[in-house]
C-alpha atoms as a PDB file:
ATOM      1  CA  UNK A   1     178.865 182.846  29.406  1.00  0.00           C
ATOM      2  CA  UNK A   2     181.847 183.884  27.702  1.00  0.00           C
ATOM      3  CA  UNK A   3     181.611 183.344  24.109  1.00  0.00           C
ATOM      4  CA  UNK A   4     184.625 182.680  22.898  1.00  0.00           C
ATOM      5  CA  UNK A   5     185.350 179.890  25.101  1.00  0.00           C
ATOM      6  CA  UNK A   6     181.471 178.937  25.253  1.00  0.00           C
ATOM      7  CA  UNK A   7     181.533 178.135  29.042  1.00  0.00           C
ATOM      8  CA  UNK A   8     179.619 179.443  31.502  1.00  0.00           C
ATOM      9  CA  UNK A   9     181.023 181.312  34.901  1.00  0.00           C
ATOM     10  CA  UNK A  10     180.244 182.701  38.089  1.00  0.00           C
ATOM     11  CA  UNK A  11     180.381 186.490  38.293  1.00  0.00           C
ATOM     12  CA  UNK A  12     182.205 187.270  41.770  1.00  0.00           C
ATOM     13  CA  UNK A  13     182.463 190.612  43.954  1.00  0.00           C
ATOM     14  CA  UNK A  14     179.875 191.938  41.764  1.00  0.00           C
ATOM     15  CA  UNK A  15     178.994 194.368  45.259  1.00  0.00           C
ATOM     16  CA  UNK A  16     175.083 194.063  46.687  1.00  0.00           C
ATOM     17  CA  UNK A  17     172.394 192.730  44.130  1.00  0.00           C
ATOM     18  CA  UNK A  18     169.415 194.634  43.014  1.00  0.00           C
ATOM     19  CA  UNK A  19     166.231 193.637  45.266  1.00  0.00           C
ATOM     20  CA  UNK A  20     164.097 190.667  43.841  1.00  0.00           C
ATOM     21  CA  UNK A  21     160.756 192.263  42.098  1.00  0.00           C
ATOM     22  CA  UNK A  22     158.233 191.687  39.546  1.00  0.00           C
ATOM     23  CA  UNK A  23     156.406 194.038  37.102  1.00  0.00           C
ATOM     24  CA  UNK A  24     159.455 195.443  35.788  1.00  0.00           C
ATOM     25  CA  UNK A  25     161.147 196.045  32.487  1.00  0.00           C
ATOM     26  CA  UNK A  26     164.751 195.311  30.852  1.00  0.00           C
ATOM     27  CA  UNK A  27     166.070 196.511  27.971  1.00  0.00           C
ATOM     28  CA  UNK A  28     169.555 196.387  26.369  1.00  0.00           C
ATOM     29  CA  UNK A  29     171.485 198.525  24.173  1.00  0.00           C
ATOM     30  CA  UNK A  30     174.272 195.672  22.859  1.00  0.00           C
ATOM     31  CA  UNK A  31     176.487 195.597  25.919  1.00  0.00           C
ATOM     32  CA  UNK A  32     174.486 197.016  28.659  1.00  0.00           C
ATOM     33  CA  UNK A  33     171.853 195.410  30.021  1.00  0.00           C
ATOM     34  CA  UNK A  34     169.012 197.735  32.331  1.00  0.00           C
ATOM     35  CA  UNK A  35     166.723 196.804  34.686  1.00  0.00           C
ATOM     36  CA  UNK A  36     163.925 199.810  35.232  1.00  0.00           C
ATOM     37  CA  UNK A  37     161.225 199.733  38.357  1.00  0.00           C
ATOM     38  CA  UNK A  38     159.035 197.139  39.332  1.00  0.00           C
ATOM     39  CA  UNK A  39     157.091 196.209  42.345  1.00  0.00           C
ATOM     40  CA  UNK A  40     158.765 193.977  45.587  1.00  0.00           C
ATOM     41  CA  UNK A  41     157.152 191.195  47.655  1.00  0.00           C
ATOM     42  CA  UNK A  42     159.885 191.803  50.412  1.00  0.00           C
ATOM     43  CA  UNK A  43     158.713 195.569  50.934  1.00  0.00           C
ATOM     44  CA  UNK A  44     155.231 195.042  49.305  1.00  0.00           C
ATOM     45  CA  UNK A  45     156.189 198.367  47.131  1.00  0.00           C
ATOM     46  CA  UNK A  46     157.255 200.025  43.855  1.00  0.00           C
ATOM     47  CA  UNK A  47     160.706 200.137  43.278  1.00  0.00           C
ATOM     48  CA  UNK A  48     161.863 203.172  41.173  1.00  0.00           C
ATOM     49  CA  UNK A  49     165.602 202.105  40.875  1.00  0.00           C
ATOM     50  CA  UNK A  50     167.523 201.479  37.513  1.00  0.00           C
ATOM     51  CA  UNK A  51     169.919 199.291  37.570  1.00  0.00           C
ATOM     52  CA  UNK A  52     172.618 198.499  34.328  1.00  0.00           C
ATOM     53  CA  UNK A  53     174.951 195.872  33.846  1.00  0.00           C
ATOM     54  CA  UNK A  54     177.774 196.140  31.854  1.00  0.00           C
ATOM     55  CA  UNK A  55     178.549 193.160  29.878  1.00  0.00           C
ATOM     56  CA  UNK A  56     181.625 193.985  28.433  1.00  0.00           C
ATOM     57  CA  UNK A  57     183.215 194.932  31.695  1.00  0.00           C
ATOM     58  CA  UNK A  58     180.918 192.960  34.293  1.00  0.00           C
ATOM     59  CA  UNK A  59     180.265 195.804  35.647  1.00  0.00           C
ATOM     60  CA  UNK A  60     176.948 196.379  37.732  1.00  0.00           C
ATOM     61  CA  UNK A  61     175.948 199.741  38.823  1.00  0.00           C
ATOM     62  CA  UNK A  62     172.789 202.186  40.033  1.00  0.00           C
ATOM     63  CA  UNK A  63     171.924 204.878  37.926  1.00  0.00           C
ATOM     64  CA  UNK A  64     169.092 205.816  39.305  1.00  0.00           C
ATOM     65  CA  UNK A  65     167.295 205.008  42.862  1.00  0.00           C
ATOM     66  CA  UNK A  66     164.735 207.866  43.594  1.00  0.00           C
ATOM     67  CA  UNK A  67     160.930 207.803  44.480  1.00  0.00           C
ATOM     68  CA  UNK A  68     158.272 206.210  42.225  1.00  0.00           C
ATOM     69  CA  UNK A  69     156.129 208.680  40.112  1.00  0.00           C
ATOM     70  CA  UNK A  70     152.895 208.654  40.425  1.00  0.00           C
ATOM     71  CA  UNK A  71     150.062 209.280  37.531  1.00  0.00           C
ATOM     72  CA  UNK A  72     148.082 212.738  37.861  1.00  0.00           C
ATOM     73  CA  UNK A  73     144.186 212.034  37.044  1.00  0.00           C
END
């Protein structure tokens, strides 16, 4: 939505989404928005990736994509 118009509208060649997933967080700092980890019905895995969003310059990138850690008991 842009606010000072108040209308909503469609992001376009925003580049390849991140993967659909559940158990994961978000968190935003004012104008980025992240999306951290999370588990995937398409590969029945955890994801490890972070992904941010830029508001202010609809800008999406990765900033992170390695392997998920794992607890030590």
């Amino acid at each position: 939505m842009r606010n000072a118009a108040q209308r909503w509208f469609e992001l376009q060649n925003m580049g390849s989404c991140p993967l659909r997933r559940s158990c994961h967080a978000m968190a935003s700092d004012g104008t980025r928005v992240f999306v951290l980890g999370g588990s995937s019905n398409a590969r029945e895995d955890e994801i490890s990736d972070i992904h941010v969003f830029d508001t202010s310059m609809c800008f999406r990138s990765v900033i992170s994509s390695g392997q998920p850690t794992r607890l030590r008991t």
